[in-house]
Each structure stands twice: as C-alpha cells, then as structure tokens.
PDB file of N, CA and C in Angstrom:
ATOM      1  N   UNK A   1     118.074 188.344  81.911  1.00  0.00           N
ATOM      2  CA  UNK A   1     116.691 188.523  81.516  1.00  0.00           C
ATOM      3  C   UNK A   1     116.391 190.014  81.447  1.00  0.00           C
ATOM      4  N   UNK A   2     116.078 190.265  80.615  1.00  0.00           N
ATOM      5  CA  UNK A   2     115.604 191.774  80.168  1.00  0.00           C
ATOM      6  C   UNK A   2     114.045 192.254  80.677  1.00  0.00           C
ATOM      7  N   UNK A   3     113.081 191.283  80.529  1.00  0.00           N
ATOM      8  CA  UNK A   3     111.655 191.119  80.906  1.00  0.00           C
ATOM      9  C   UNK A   3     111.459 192.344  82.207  1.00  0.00           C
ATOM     10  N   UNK A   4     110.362 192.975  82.562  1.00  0.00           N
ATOM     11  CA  UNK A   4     110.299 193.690  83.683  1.00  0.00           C
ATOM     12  C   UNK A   4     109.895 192.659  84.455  1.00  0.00           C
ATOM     13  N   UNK A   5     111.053 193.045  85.632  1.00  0.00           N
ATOM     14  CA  UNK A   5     111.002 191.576  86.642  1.00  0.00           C
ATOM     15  C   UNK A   5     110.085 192.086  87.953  1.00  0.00           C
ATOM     16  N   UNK A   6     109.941 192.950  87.801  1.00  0.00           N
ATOM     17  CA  UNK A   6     108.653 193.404  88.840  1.00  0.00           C
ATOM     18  C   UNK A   6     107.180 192.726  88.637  1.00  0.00           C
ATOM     19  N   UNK A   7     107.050 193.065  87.289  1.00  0.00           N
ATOM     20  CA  UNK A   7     105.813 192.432  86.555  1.00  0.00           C
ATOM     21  C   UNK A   7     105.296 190.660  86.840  1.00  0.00           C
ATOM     22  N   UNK A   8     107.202 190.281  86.360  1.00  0.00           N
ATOM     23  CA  UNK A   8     107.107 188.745  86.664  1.00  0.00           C
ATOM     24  C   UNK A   8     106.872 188.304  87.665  1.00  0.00           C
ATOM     25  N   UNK A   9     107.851 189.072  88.729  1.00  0.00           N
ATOM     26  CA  UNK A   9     107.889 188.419  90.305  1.00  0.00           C
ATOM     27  C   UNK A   9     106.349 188.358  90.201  1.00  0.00           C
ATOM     28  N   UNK A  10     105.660 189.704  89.842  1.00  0.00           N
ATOM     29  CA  UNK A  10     104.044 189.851  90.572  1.00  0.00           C
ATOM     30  C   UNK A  10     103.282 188.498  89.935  1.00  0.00           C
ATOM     31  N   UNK A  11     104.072 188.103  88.703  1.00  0.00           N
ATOM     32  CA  UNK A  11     102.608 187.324  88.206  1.00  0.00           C
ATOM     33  C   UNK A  11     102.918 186.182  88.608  1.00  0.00           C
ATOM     34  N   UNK A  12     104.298 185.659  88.863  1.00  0.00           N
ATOM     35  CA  UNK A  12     104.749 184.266  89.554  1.00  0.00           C
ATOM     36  C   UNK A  12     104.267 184.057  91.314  1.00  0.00           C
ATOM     37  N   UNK A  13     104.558 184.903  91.663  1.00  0.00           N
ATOM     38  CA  UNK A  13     103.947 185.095  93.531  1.00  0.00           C
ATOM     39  C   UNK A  13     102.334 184.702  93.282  1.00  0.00           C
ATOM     40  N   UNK A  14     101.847 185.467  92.138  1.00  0.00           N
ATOM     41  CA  UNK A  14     100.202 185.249  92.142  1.00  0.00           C
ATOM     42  C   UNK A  14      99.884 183.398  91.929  1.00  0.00           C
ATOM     43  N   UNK A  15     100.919 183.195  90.934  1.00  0.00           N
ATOM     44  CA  UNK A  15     100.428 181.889  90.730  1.00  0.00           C
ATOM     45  C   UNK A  15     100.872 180.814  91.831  1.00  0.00           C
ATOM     46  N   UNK A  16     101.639 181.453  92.562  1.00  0.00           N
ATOM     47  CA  UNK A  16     102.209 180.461  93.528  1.00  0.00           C
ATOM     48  C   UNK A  16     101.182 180.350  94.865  1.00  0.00           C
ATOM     49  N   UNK A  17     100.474 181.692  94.993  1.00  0.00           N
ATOM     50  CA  UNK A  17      99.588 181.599  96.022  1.00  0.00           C
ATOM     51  C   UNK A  17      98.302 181.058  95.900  1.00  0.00           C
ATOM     52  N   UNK A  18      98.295 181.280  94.131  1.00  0.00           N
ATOM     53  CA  UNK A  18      96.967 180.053  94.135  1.00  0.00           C
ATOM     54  C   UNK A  18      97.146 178.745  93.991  1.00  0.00           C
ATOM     55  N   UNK A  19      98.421 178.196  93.360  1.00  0.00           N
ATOM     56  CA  UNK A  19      98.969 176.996  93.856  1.00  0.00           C
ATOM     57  C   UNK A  19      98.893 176.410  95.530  1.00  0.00           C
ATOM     58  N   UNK A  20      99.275 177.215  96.335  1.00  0.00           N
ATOM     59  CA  UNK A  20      99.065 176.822  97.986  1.00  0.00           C
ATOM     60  C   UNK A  20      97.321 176.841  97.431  1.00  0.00           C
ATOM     61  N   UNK A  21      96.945 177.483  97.475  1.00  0.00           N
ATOM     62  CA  UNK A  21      95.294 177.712  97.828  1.00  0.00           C
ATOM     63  C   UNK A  21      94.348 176.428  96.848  1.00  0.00           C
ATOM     64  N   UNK A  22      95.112 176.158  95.973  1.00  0.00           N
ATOM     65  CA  UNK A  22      94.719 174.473  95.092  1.00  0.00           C
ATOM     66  C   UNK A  22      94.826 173.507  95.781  1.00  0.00           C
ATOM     67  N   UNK A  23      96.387 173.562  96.415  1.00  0.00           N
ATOM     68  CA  UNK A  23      96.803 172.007  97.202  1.00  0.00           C
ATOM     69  C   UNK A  23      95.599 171.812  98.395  1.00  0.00           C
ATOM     70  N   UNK A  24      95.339 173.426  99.060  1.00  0.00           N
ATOM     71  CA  UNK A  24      94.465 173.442  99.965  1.00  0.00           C
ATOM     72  C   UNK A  24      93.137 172.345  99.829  1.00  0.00           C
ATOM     73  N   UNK A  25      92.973 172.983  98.548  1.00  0.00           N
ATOM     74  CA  UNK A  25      91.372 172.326  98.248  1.00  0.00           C
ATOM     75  C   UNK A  25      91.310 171.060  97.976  1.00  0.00           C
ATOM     76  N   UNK A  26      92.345 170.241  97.517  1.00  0.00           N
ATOM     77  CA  UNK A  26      92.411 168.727  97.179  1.00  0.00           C
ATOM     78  C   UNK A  26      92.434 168.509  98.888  1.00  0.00           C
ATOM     79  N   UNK A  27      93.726 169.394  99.908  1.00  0.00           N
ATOM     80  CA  UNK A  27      93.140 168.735 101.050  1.00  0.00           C
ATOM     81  C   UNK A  27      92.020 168.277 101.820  1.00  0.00           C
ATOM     82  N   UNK A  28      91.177 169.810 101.236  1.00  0.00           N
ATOM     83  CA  UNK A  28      89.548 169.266 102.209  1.00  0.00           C
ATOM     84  C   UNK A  28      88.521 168.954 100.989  1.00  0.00           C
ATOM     85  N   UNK A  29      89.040 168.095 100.137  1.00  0.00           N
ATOM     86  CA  UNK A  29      88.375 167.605  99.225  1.00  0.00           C
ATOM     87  C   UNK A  29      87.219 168.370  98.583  1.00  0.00           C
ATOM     88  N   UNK A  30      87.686 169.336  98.046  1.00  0.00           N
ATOM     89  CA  UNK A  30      86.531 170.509  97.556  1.00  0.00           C
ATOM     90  C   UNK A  30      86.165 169.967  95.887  1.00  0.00           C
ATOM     91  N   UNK A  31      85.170 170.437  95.498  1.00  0.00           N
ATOM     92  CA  UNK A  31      84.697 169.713  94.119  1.00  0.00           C
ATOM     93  C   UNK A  31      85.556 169.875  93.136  1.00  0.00           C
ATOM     94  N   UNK A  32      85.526 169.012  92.274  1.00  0.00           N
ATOM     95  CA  UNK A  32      86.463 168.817  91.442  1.00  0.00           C
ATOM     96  C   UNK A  32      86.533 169.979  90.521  1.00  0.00           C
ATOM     97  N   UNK A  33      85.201 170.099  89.873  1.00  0.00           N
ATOM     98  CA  UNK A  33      85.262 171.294  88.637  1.00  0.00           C
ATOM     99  C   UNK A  33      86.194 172.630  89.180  1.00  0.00           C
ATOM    100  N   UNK A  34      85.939 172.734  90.508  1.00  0.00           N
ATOM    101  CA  UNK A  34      86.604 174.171  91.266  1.00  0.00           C
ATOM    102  C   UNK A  34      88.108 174.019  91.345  1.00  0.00           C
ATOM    103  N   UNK A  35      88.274 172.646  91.674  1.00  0.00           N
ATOM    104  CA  UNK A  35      89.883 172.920  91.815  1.00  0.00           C
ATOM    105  C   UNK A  35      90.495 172.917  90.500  1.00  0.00           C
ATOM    106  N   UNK A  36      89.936 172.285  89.270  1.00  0.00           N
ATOM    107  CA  UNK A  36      89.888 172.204  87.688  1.00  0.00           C
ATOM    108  C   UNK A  36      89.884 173.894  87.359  1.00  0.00           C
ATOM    109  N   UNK A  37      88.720 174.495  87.831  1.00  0.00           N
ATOM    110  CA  UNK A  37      89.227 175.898  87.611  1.00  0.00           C
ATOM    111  C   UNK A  37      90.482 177.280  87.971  1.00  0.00           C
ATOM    112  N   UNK A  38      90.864 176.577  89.139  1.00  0.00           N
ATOM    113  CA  UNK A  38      91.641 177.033  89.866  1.00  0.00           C
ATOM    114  C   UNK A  38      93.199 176.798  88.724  1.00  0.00           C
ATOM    115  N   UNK A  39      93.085 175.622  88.537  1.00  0.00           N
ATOM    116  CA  UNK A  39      94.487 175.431  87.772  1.00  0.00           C
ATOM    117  C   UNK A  39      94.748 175.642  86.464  1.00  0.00           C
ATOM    118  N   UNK A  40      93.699 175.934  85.813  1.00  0.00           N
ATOM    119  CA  UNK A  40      93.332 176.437  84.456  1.00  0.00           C
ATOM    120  C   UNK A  40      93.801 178.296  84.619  1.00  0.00           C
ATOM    121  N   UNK A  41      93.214 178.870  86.091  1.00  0.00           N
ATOM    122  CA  UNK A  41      93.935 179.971  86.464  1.00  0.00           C
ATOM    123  C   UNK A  41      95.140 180.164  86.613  1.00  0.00           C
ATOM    124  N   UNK A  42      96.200 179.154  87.109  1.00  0.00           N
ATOM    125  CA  UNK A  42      97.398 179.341  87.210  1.00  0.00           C
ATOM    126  C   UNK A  42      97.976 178.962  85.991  1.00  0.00           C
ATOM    127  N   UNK A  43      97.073 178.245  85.217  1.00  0.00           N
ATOM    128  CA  UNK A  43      98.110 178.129  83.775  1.00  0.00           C
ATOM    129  C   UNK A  43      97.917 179.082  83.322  1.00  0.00           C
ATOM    130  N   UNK A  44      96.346 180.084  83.191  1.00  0.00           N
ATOM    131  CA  UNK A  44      96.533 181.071  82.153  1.00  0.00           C
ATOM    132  C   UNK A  44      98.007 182.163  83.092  1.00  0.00           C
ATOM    133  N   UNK A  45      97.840 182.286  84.380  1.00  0.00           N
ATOM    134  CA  UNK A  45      99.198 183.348  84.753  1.00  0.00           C
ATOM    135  C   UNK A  45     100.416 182.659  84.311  1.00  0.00           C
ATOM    136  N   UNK A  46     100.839 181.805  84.392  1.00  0.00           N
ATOM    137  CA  UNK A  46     101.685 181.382  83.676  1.00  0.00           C
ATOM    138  C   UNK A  46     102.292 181.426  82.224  1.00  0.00           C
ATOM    139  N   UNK A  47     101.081 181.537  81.660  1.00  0.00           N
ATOM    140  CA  UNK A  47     101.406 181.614  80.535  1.00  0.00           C
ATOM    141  C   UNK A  47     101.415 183.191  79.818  1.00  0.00           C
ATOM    142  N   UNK A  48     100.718 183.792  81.240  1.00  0.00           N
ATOM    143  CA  UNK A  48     101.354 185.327  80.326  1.00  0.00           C
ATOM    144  C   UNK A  48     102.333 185.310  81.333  1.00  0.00           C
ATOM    145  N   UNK A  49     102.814 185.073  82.199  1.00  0.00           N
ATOM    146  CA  UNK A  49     104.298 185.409  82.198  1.00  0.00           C
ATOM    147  C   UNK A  49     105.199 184.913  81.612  1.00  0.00           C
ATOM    148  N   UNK A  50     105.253 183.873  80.989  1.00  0.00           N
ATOM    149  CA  UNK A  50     106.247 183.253  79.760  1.00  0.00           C
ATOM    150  C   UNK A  50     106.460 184.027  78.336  1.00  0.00           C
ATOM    151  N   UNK A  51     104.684 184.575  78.245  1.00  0.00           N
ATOM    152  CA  UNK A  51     105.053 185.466  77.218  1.00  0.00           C
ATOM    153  C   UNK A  51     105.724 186.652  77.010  1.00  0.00           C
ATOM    154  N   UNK A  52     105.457 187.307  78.676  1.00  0.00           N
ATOM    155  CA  UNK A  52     106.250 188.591  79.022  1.00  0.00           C
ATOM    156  C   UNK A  52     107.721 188.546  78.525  1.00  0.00           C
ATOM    157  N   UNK A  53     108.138 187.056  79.081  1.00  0.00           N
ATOM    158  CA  UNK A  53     109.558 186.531  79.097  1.00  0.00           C
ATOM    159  C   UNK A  53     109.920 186.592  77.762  1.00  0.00           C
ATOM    160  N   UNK A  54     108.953 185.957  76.716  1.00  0.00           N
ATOM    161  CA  UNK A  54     109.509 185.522  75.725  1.00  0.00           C
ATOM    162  C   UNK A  54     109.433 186.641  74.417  1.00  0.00           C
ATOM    163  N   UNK A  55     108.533 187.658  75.081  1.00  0.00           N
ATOM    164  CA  UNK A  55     108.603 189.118  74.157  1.00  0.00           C
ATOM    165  C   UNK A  55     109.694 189.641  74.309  1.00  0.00           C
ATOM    166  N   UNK A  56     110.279 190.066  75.802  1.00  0.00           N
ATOM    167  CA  UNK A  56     111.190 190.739  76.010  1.00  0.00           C
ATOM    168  C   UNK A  56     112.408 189.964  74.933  1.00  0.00           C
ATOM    169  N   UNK A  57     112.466 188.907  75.301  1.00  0.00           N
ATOM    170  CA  UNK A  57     113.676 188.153  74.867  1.00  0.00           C
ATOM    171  C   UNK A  57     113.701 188.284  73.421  1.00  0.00           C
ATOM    172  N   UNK A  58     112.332 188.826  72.224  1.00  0.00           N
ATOM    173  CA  UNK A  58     112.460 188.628  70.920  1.00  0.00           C
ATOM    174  C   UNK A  58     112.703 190.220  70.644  1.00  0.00           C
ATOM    175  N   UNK A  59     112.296 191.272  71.531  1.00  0.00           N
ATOM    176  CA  UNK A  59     112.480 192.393  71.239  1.00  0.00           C
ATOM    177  C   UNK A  59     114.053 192.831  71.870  1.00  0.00           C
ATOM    178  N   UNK A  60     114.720 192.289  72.394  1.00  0.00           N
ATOM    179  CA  UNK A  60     115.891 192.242  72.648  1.00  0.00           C
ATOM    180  C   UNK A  60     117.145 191.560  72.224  1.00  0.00           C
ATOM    181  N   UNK A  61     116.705 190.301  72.850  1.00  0.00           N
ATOM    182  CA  UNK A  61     118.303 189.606  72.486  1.00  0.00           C
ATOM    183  C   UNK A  61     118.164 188.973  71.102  1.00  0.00           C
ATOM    184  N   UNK A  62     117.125 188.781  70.530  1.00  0.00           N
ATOM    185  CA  UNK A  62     116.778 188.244  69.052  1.00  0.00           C
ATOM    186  C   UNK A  62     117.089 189.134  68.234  1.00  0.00           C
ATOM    187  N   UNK A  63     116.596 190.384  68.399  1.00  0.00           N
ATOM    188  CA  UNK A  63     117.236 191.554  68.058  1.00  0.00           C
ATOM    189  C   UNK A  63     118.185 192.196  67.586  1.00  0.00           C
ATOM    190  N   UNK A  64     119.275 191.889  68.702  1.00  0.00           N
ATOM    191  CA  UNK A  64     120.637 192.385  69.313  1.00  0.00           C
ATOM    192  C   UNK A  64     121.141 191.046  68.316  1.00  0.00           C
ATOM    193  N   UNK A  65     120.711 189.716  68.110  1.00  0.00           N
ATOM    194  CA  UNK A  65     121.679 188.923  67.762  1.00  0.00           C
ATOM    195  C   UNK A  65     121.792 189.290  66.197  1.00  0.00           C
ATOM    196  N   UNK A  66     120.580 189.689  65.189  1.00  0.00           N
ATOM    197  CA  UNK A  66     119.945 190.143  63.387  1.00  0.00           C
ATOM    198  C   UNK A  66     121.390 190.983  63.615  1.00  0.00           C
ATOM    199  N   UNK A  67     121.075 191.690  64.357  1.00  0.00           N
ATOM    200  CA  UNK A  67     122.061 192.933  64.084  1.00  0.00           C
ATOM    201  C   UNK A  67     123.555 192.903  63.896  1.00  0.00           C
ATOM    202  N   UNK A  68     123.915 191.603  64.634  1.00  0.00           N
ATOM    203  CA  UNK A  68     125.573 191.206  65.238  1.00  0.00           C
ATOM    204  C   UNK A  68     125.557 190.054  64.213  1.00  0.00           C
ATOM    205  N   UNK A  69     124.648 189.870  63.387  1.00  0.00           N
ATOM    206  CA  UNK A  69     125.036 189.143  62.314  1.00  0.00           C
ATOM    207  C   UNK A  69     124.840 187.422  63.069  1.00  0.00           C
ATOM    208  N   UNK A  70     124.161 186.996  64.557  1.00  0.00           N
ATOM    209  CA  UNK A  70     124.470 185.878  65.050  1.00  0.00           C
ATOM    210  C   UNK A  70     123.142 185.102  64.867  1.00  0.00           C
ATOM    211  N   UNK A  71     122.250 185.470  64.167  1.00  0.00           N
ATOM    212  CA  UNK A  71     121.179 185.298  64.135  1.00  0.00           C
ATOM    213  C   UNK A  71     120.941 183.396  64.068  1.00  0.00           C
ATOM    214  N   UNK A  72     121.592 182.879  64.208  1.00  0.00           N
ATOM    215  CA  UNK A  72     121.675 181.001  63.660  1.00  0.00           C
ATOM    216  C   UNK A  72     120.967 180.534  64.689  1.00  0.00           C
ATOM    217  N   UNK A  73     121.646 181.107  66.250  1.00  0.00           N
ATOM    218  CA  UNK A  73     121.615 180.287  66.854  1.00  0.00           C
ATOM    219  C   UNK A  73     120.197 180.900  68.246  1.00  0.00           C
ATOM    220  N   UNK A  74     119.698 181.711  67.930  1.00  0.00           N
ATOM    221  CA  UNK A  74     118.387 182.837  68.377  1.00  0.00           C
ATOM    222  C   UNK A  74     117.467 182.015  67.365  1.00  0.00           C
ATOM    223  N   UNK A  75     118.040 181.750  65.946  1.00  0.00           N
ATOM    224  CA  UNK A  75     116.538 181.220  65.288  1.00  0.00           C
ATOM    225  C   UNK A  75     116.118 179.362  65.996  1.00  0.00           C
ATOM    226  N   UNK A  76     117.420 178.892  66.050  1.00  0.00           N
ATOM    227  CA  UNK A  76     117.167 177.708  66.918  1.00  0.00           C
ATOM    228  C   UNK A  76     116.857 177.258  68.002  1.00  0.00           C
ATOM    229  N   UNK A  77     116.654 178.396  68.893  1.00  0.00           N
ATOM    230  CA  UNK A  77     116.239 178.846  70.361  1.00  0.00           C
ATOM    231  C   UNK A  77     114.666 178.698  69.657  1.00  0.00           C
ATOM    232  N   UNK A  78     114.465 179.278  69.529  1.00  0.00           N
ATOM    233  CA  UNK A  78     112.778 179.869  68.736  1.00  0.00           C
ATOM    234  C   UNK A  78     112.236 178.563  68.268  1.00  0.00           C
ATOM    235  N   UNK A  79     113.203 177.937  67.234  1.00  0.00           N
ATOM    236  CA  UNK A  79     112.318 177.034  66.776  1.00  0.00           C
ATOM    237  C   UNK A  79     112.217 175.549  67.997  1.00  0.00           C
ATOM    238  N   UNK A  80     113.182 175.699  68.414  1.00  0.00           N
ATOM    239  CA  UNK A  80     112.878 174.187  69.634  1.00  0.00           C
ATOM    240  C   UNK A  80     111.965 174.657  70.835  1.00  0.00           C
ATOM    241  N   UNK A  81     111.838 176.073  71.104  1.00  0.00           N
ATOM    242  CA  UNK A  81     110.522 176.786  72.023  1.00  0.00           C
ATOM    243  C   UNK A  81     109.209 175.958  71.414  1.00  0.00           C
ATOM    244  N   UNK A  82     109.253 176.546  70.261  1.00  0.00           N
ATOM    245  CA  UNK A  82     108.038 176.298  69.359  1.00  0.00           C
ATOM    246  C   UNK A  82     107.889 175.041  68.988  1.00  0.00           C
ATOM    247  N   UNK A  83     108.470 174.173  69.038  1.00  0.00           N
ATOM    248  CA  UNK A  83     108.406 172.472  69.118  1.00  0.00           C
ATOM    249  C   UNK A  83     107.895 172.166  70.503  1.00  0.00           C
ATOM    250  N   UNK A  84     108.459 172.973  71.441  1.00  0.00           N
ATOM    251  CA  UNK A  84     107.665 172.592  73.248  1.00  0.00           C
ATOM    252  C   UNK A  84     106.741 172.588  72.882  1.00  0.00           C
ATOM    253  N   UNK A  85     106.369 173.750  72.831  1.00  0.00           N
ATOM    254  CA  UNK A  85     104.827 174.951  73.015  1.00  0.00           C
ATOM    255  C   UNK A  85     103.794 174.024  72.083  1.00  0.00           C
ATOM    256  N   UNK A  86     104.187 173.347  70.807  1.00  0.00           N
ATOM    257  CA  UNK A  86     103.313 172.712  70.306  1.00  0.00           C
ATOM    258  C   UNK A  86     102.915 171.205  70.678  1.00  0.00           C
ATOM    259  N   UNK A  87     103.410 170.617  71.120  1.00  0.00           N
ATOM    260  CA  UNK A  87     103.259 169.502  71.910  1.00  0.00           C
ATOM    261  C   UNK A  87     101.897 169.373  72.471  1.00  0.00           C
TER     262      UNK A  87
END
C-alpha cells in the first residue's frame, strides 16, 4: 500500500473509537436518531479513508501498470471496485 499510512491508521483508530462509543449507546439504550448519527459518522470516515486508499492506488500502481504496458488487469480491479461501490 502506497497510501500515507499515518493518515489511515489516524482515520481508522477514529472510526474504531466511535464504533466502541456506538455499541456503548445501543447498550444504555440512547435514542435512536443519535446512534443513527453516530454511524453515518463512521461511514463518512470510512469512506474517506477508502478514498485515500484508492487515490493512492490510481496515482500509483494504475499508473506504474499504463506505463509497463499491464494496464488489463488495473482496469479490471477498477471496474469490479466500481460494481461494489455501486450496489
């Protein structure tokens, strides 16, 4: 992984501590909309750290592959991402 993994660790630790701090709130049964917000927070960190991931990976190894002529199998990475992601 090429991604700055400082960045990631930071944004994965963040989402993990509001994950504990979610489970918390279903424990003492805190209102729904709040814990609804809470996880809408950990998806948006999530989802910029995937993007972090998935920039690095297009400004690099997608990159590195145009260049080495391997480009087939980087475009099929991409397109079955993009079949997840649209789901």
């Amino acid at each position: 992984m090429k991604a700055d993994k400082v960045k990631i660790n930071r944004l994965l630790k963040t989402a993990a501590g509001q994950m504990d701090g979610i489970m918390k709130m279903v424990e003492e049964d805190r209102y729904c909309i709040d814990i609804s917000n809470q996880i809408l927070a950990v998806q948006s960190i999530l989802r910029k750290a995937n993007n972090e991931i998935l920039k690095s990976h297009m400004e690099m190894c997608v990159k590195q592959a145009f260049m080495e002529g391997n480009e087939e199998e980087k475009i099929d990475e991409i397109i079955s991402l993009l079949n997840k992601v649209s789901k």
